[in-house]
C-alpha atoms as a PDB file:
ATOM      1  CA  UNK A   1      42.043 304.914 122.007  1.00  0.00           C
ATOM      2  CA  UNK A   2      43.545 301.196 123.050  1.00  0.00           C
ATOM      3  CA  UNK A   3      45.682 301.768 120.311  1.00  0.00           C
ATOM      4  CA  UNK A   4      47.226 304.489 121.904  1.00  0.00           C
ATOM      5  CA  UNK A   5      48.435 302.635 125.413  1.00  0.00           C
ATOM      6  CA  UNK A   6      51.709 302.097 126.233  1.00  0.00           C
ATOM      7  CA  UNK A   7      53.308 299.245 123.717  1.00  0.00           C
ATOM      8  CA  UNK A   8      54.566 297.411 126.685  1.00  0.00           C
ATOM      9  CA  UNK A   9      50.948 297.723 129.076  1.00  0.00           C
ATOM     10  CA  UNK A  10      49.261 297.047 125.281  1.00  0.00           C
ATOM     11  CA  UNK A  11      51.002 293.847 124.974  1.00  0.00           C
ATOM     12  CA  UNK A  12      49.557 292.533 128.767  1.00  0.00           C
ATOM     13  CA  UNK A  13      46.227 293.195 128.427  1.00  0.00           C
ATOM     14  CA  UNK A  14      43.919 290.144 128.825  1.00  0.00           C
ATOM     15  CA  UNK A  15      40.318 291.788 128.421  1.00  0.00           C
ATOM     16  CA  UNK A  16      38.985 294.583 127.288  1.00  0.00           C
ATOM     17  CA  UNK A  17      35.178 295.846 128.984  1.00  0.00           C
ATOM     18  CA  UNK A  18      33.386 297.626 126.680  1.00  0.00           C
ATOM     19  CA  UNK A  19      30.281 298.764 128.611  1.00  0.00           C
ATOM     20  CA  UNK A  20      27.465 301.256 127.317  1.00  0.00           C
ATOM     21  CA  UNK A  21      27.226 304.399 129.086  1.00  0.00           C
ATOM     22  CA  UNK A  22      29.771 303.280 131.187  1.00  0.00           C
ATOM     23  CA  UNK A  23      33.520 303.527 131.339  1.00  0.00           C
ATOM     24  CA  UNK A  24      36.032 301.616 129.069  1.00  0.00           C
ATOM     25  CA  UNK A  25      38.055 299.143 131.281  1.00  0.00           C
ATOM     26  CA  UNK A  26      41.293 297.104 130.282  1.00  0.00           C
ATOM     27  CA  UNK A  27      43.079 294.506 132.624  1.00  0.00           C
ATOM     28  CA  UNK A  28      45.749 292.986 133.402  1.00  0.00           C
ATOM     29  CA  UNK A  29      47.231 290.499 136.202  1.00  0.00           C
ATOM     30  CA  UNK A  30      48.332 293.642 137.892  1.00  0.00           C
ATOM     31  CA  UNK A  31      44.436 295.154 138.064  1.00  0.00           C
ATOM     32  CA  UNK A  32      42.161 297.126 136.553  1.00  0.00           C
ATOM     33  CA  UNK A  33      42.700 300.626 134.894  1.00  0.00           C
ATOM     34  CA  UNK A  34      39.879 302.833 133.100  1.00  0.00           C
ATOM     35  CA  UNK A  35      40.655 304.263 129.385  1.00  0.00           C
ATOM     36  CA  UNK A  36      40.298 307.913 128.672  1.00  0.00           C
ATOM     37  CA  UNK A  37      39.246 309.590 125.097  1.00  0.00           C
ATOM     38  CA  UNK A  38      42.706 310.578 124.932  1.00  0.00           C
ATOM     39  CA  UNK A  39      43.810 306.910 125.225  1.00  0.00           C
ATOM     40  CA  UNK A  40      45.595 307.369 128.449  1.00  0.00           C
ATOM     41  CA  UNK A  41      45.378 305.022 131.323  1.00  0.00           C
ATOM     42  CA  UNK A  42      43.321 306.444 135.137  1.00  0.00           C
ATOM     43  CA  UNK A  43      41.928 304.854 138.032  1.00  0.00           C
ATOM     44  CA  UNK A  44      39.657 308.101 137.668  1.00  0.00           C
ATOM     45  CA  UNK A  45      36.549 306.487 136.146  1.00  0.00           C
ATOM     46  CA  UNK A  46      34.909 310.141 135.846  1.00  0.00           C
ATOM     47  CA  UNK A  47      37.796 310.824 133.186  1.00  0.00           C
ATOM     48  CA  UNK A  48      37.102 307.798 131.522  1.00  0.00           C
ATOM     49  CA  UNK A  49      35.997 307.183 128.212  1.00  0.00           C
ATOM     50  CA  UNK A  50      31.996 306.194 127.923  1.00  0.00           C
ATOM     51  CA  UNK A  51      31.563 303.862 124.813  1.00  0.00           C
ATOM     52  CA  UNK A  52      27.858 305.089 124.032  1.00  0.00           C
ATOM     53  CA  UNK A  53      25.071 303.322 121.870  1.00  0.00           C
ATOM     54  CA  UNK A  54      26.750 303.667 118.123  1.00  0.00           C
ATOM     55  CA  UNK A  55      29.968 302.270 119.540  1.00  0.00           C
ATOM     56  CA  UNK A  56      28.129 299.309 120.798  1.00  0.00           C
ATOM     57  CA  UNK A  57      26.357 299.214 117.317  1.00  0.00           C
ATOM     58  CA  UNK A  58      29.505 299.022 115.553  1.00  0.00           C
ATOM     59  CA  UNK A  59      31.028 296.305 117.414  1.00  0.00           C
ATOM     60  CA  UNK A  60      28.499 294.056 117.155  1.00  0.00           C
ATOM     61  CA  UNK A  61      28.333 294.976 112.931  1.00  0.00           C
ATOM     62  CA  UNK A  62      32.105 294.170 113.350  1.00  0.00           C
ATOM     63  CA  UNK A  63      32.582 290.988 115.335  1.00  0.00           C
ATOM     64  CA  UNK A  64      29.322 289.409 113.357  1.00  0.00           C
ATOM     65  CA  UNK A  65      30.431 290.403 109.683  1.00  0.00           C
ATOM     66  CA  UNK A  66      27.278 292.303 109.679  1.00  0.00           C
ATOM     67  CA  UNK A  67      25.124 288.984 109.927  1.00  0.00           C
ATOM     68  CA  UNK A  68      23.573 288.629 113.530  1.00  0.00           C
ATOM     69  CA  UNK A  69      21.451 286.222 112.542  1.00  0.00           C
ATOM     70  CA  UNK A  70      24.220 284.115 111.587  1.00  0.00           C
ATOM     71  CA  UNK A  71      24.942 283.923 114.967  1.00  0.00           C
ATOM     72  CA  UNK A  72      22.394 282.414 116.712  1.00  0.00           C
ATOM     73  CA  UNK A  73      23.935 280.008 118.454  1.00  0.00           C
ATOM     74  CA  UNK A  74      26.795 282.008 119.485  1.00  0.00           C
ATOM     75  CA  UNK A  75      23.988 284.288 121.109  1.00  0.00           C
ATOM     76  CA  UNK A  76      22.435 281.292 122.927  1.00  0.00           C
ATOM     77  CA  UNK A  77      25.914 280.434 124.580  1.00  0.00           C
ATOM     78  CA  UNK A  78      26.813 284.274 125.844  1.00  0.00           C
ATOM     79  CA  UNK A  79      29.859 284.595 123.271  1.00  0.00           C
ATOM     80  CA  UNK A  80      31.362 285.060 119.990  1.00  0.00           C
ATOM     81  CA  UNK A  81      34.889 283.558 119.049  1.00  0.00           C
ATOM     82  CA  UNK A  82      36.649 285.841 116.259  1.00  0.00           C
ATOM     83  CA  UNK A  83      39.862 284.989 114.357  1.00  0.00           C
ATOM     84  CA  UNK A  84      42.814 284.233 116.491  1.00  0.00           C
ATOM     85  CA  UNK A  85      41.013 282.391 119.136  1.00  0.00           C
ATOM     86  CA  UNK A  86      39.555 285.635 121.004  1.00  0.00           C
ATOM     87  CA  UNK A  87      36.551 285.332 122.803  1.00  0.00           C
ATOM     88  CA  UNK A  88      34.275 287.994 122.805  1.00  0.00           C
ATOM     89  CA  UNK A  89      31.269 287.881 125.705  1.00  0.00           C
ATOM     90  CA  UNK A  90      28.193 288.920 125.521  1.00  0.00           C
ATOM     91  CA  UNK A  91      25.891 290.821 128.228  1.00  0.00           C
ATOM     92  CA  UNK A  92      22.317 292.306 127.516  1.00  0.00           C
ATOM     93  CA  UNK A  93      19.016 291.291 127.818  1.00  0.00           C
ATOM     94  CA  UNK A  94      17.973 287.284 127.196  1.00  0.00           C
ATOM     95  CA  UNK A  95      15.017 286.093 125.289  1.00  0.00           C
ATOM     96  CA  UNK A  96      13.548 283.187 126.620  1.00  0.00           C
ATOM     97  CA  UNK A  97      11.913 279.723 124.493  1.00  0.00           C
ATOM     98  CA  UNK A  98      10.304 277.189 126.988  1.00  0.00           C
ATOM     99  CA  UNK A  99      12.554 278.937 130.027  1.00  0.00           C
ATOM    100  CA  UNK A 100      15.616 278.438 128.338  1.00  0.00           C
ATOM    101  CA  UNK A 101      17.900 281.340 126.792  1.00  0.00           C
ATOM    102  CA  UNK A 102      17.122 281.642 122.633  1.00  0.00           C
ATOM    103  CA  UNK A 103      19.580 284.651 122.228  1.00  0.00           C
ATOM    104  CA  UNK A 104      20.560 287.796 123.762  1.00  0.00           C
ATOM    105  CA  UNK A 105      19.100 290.866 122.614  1.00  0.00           C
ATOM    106  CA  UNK A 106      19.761 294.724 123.389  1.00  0.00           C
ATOM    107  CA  UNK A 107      23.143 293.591 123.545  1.00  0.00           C
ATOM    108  CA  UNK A 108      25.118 296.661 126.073  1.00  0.00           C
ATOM    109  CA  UNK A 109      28.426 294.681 127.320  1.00  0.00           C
ATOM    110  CA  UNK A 110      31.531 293.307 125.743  1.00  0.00           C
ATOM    111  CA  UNK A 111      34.101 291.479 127.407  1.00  0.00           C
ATOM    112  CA  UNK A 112      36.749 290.988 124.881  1.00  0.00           C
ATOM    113  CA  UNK A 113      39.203 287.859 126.100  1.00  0.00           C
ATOM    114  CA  UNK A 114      42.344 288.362 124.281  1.00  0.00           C
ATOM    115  CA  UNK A 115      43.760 284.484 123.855  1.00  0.00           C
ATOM    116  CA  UNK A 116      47.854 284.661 123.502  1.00  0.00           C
ATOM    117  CA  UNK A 117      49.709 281.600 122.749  1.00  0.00           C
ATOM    118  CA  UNK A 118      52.908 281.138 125.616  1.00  0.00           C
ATOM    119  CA  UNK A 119      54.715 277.932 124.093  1.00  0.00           C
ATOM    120  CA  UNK A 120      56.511 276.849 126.858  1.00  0.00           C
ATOM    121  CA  UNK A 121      53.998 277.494 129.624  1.00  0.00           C
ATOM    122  CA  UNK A 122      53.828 273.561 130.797  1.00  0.00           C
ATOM    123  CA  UNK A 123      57.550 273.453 130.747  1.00  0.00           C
ATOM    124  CA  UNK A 124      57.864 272.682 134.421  1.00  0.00           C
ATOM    125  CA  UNK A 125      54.614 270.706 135.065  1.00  0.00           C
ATOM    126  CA  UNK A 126      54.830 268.346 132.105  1.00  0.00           C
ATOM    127  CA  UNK A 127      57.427 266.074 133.287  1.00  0.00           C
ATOM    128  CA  UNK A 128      55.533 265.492 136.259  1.00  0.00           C
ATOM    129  CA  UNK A 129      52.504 264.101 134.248  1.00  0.00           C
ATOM    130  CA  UNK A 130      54.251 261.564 131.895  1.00  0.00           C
ATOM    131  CA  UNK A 131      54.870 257.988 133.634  1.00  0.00           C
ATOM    132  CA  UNK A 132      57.800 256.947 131.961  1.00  0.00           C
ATOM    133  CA  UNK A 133      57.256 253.116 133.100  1.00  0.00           C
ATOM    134  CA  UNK A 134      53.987 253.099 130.866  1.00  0.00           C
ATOM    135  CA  UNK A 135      55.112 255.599 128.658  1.00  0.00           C
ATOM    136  CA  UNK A 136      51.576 257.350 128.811  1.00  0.00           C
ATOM    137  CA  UNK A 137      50.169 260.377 130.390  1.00  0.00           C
ATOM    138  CA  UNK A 138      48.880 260.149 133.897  1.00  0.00           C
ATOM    139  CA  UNK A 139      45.155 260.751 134.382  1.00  0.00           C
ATOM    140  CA  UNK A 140      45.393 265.051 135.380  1.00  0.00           C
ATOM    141  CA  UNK A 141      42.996 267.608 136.513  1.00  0.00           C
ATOM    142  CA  UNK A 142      44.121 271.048 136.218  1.00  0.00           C
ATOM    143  CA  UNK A 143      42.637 273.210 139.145  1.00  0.00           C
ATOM    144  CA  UNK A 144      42.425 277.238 139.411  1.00  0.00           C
ATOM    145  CA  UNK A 145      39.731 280.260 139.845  1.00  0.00           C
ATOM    146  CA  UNK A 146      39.166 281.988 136.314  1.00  0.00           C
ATOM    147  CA  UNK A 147      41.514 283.886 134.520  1.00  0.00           C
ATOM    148  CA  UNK A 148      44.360 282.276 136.191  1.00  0.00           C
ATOM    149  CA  UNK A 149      45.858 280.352 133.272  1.00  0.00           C
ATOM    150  CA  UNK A 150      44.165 276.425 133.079  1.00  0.00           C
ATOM    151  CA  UNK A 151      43.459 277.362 129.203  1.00  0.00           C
ATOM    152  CA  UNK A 152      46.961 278.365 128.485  1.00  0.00           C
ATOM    153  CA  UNK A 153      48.758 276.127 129.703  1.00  0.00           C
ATOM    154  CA  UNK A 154      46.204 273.283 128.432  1.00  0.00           C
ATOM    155  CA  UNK A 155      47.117 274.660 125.116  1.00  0.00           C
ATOM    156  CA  UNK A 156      50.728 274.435 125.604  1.00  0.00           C
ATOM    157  CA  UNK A 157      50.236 270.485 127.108  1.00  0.00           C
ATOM    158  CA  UNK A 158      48.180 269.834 124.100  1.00  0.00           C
ATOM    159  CA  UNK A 159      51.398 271.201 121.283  1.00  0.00           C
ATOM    160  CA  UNK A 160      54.010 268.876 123.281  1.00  0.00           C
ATOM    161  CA  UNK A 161      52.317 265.724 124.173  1.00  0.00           C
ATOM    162  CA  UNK A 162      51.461 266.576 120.300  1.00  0.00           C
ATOM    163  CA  UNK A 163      55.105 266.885 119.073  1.00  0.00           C
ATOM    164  CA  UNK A 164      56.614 264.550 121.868  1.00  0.00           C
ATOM    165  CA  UNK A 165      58.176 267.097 123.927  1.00  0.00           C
ATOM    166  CA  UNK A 166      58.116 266.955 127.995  1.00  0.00           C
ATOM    167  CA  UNK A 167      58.630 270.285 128.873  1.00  0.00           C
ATOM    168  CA  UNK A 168      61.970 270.706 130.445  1.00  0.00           C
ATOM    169  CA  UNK A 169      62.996 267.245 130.373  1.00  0.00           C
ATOM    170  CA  UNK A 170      65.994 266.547 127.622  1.00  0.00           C
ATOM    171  CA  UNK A 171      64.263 263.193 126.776  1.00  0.00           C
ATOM    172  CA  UNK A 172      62.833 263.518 123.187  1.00  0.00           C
ATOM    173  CA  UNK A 173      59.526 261.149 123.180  1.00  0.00           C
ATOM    174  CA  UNK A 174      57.607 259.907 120.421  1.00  0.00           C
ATOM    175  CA  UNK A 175      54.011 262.320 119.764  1.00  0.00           C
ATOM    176  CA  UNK A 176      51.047 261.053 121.058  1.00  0.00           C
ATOM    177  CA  UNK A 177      47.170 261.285 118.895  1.00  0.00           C
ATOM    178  CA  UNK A 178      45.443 263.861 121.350  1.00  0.00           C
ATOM    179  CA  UNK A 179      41.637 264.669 121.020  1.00  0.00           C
ATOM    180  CA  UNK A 180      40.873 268.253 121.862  1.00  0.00           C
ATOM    181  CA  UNK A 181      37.522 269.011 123.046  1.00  0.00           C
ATOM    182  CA  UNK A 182      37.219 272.691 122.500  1.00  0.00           C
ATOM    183  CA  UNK A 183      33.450 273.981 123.284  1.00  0.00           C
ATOM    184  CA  UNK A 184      34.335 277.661 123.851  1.00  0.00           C
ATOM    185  CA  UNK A 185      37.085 277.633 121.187  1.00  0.00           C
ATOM    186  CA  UNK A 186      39.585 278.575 123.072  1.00  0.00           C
ATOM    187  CA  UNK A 187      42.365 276.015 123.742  1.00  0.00           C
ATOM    188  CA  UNK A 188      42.900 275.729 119.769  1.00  0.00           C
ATOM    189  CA  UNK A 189      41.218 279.058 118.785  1.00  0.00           C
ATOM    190  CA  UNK A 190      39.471 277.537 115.594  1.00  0.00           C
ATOM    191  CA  UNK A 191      38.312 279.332 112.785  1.00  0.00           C
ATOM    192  CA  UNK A 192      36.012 277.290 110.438  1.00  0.00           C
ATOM    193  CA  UNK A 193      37.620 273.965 111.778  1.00  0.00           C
ATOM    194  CA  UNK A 194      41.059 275.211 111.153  1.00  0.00           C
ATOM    195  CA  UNK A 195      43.452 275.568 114.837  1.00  0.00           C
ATOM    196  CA  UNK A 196      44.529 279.046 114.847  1.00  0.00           C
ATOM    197  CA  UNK A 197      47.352 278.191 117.656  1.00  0.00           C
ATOM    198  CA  UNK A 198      50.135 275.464 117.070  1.00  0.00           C
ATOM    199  CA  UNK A 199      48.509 272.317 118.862  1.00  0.00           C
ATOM    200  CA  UNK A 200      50.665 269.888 117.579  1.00  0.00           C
ATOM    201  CA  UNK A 201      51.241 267.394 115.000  1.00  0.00           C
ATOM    202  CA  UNK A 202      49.294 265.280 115.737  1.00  0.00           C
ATOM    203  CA  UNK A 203      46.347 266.941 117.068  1.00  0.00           C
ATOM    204  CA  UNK A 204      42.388 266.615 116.520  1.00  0.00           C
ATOM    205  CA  UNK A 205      39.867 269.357 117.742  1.00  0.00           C
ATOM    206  CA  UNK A 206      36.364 268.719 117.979  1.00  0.00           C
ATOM    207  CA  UNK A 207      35.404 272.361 118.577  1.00  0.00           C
ATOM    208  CA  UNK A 208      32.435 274.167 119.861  1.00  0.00           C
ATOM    209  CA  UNK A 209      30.751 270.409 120.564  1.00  0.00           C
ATOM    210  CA  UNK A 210      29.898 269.599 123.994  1.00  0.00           C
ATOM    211  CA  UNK A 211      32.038 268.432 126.295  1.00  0.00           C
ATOM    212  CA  UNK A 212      30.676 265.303 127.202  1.00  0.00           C
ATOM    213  CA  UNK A 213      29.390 264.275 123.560  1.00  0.00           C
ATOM    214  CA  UNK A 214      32.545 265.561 121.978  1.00  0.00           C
ATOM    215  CA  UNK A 215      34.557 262.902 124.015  1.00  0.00           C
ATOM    216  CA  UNK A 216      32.204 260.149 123.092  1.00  0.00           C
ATOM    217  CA  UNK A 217      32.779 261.256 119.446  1.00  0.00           C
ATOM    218  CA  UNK A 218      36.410 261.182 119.698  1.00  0.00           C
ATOM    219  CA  UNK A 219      36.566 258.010 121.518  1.00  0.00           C
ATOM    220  CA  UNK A 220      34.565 256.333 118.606  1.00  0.00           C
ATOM    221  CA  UNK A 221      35.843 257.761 116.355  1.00  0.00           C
ATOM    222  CA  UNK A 222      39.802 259.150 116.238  1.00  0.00           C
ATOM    223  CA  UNK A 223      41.289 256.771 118.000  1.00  0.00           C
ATOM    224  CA  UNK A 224      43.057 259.318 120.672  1.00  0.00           C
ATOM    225  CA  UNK A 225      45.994 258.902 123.423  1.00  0.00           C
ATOM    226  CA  UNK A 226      44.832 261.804 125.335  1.00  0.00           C
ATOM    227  CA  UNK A 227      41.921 263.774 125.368  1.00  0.00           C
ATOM    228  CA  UNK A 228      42.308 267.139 126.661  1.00  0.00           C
ATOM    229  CA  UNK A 229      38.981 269.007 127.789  1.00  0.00           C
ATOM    230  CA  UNK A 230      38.724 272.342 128.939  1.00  0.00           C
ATOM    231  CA  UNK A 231      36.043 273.840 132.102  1.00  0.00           C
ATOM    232  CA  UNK A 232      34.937 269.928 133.281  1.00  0.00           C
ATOM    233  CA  UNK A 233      31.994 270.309 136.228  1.00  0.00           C
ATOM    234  CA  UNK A 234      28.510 268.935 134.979  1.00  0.00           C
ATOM    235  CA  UNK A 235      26.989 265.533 135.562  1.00  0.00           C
ATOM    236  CA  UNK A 236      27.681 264.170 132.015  1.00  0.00           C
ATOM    237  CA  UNK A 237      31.078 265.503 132.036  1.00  0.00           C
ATOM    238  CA  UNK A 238      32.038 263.262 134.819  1.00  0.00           C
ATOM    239  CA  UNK A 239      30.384 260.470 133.212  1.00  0.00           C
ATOM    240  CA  UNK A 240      32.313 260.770 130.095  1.00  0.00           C
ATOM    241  CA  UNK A 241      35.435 261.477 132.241  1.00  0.00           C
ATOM    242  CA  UNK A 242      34.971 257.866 133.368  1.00  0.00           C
ATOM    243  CA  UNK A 243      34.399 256.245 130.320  1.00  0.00           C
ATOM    244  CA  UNK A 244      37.415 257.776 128.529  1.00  0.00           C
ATOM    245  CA  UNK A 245      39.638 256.754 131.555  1.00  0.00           C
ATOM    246  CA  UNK A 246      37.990 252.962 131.736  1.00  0.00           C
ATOM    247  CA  UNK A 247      38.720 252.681 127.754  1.00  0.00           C
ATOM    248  CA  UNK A 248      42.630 253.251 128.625  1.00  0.00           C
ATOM    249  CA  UNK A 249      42.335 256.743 127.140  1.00  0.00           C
ATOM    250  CA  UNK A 250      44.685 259.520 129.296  1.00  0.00           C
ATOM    251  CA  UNK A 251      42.874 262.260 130.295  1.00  0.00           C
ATOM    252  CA  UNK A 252      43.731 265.878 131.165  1.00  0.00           C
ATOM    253  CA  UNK A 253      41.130 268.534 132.145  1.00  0.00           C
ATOM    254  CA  UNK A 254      40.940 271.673 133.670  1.00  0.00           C
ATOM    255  CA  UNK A 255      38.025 272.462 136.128  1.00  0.00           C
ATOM    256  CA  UNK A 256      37.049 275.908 137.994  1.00  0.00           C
ATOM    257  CA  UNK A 257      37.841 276.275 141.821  1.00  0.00           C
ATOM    258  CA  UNK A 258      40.505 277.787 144.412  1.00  0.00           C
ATOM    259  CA  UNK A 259      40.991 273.888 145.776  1.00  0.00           C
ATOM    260  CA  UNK A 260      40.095 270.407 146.414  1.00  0.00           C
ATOM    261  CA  UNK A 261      37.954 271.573 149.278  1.00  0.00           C
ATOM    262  CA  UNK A 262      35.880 273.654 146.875  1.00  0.00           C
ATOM    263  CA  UNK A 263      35.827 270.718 143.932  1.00  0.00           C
ATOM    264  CA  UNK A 264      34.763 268.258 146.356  1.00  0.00           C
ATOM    265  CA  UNK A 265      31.577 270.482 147.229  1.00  0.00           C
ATOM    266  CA  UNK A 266      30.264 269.973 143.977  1.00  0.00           C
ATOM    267  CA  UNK A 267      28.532 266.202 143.033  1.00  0.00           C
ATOM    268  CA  UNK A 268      29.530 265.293 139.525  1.00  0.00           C
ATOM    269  CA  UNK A 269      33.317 266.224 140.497  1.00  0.00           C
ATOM    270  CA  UNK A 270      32.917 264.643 143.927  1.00  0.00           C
ATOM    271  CA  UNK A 271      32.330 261.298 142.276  1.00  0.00           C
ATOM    272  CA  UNK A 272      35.296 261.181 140.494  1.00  0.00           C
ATOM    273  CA  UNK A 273      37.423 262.332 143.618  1.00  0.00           C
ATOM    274  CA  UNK A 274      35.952 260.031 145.624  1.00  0.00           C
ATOM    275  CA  UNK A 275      36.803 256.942 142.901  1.00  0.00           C
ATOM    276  CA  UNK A 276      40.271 258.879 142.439  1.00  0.00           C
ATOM    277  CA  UNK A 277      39.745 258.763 139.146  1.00  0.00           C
ATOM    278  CA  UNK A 278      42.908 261.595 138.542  1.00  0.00           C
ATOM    279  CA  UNK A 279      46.419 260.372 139.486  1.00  0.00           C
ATOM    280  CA  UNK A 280      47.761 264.079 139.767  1.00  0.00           C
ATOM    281  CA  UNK A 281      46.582 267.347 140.515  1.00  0.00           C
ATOM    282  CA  UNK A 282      47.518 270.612 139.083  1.00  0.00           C
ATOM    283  CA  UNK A 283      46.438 273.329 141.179  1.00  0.00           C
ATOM    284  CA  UNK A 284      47.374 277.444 139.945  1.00  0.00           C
ATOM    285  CA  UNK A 285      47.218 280.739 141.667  1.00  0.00           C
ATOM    286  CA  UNK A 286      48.461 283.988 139.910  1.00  0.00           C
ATOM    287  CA  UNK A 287      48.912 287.194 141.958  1.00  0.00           C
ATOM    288  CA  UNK A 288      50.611 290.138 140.502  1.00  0.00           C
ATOM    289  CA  UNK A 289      51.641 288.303 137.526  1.00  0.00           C
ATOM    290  CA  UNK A 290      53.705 285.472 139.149  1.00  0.00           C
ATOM    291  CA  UNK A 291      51.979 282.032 138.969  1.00  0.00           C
ATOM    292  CA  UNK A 292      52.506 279.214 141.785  1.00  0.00           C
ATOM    293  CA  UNK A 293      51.112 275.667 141.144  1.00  0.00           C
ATOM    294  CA  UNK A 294      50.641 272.915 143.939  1.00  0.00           C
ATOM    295  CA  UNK A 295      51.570 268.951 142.284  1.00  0.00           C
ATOM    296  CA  UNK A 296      49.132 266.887 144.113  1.00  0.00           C
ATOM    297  CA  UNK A 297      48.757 263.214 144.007  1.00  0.00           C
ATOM    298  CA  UNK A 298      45.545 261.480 143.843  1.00  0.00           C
ATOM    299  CA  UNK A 299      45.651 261.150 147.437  1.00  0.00           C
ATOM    300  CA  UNK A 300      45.784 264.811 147.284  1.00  0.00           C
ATOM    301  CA  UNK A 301      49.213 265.069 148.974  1.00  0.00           C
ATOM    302  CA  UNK A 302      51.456 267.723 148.173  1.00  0.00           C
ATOM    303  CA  UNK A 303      54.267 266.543 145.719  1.00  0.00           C
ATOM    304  CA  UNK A 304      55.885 269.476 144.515  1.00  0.00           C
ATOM    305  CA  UNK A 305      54.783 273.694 145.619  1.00  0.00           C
ATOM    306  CA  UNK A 306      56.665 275.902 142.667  1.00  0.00           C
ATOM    307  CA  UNK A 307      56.784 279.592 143.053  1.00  0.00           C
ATOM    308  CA  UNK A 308      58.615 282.097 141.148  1.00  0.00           C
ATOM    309  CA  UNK A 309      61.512 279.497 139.953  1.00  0.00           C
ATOM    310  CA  UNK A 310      62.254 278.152 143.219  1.00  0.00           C
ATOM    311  CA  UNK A 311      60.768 274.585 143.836  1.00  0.00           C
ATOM    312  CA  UNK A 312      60.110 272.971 146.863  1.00  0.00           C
ATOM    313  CA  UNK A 313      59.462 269.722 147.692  1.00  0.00           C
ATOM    314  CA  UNK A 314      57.307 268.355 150.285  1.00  0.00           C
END
């Protein structure tokens, strides 16, 4: 049925909902639009497709090589990462060991994440986060609600700071060692330990480790430039933030919110505003495909408000 979309509307989808009983839902920036058995898009969801209980079945045989028990801890953390860096979640019912999630059983939701490499996507914010005088990368936190792009264009930062690129500057720089700390596998897209997106040259992934332990086992262990971290917001996260930045180690993550307001609200990322431990802030908002980011400084003044191609400065 997805097979039969449009080419073009095919090649923008960024999830597919498979839900039991209910309808089958694809999206987009632009929205939302049900599927029907006939593979044709509606906003009808009574003419919509309704995966059913064998469907469900099958995906699950599919996406876990027939070996569910394999996949235990995959089942603890809500998702399953399949070849080319595509996250697949999980909703159903939880079983619970001492009050904490074991696995997820009667599994009746998919959300399948389809990750798509956009080389080129840090073009016009990179040159903003290399200091030329120190010849390092500045200290960065990348800012945005979900869905909205902090992953992609992580990836992209991580292949040029890699291959000693700065986006749309002509300079040609020297690569830097970056540490990639890729819990959900999805700024490198491993499979078995092996990137399935071009990160670079020169490029280590610790994947599906914990944030915060996976930077202490890069620092001690792979020597890095930069460490690039993806989804930053507990306690220990912050705390290894710290570290990295007091051992002279650049750091750019990416933490959920719609603004500094929002970050500030939470502790663990309070702290580290309130030590201005970032030098620059990348803040990004997609509506109807176009994406505007907001260069802050770690005074959180507004350096540079992009939209569309046109820059302005403040």
């Amino acid at each position: 049925m997805l097979l039969e979309l449009p080419p073009e509307y095919l090649g923008r989808v960024e999830e597919v909902r498979i839900r039991e009983g209910r309808p089958l839902e694809v999206n987009e920036s632009g929205g939302h639009r049900f599927v029907t058995g006939q593979g044709l898009l509606t906003m009808e969801k009574d003419k919509a497709y309704r995966p059913g209980r064998d469907d469900c079945r099958r995906i699950l045989d599919l996406i876990s090589n027939h070996s569910l028990y394999t996949l235990e801890e995959e089942l603890r953390k809500g998702f399953i990462t399949v070849p080319g860096g595509h996250r697949i979640g999980l909703a159903g019912r939880t079983v619970l060991s001492n009050g904490r999630v074991e696995h997820i059983r009667d599994i009746s939701g998919f959300n399948v994440r389809i990750a798509r490499e956009v080389q080129g996507a840090a073009n016009d914010i990179l040159p903003f986060l290399y200091d030329e005088k120190e010849r390092r990368m500045k200290h960065t936190l990348i800012l945005s609600p979900p869905q909205h792009g902090k992953t992609t264009l992580l990836r992209d930062l991580t292949r040029q700071i890699s291959s000693g690129s700065l986006g749309s500057s002509p300079v040609k720089h020297a690569g830097m060692k970056v540490g990639v700390i890729d819990e959900r596998s999805e700024i490198a897209g491993s499979l078995h330990g092996v990137p399935s997106f071009d990160v670079g040259p020169r490029t280590d992934v610790m994947d599906a480790c914990p944030k915060a332990e996976g930077m202490m086992m890069m620092l001690r262990s792979m020597s890095p430039d930069v460490l690039i971290v993806d989804e930053i917001g507990r306690e220990e996260d912050a705390e290894a933030v710290t570290e990295a930045l007091h051992a002279g180690i650049s750091v750019i993550a990416s933490a959920h919110g719609s603004g500094p307001e929002e970050l500030h609200s939470r502790p663990a990322m309070q702290k580290l505003m309130d030590n201005r431990m970032f030098e620059m802030y990348v803040l990004l908002q997609r509506s109807s495909g176009r994406t505007t980011f907001r260069l802050m400084d770690r005074q959180l003044r507004v350096l540079q408000l992009r939209v569309k191609g046109e820059t302005h400065h403040a």
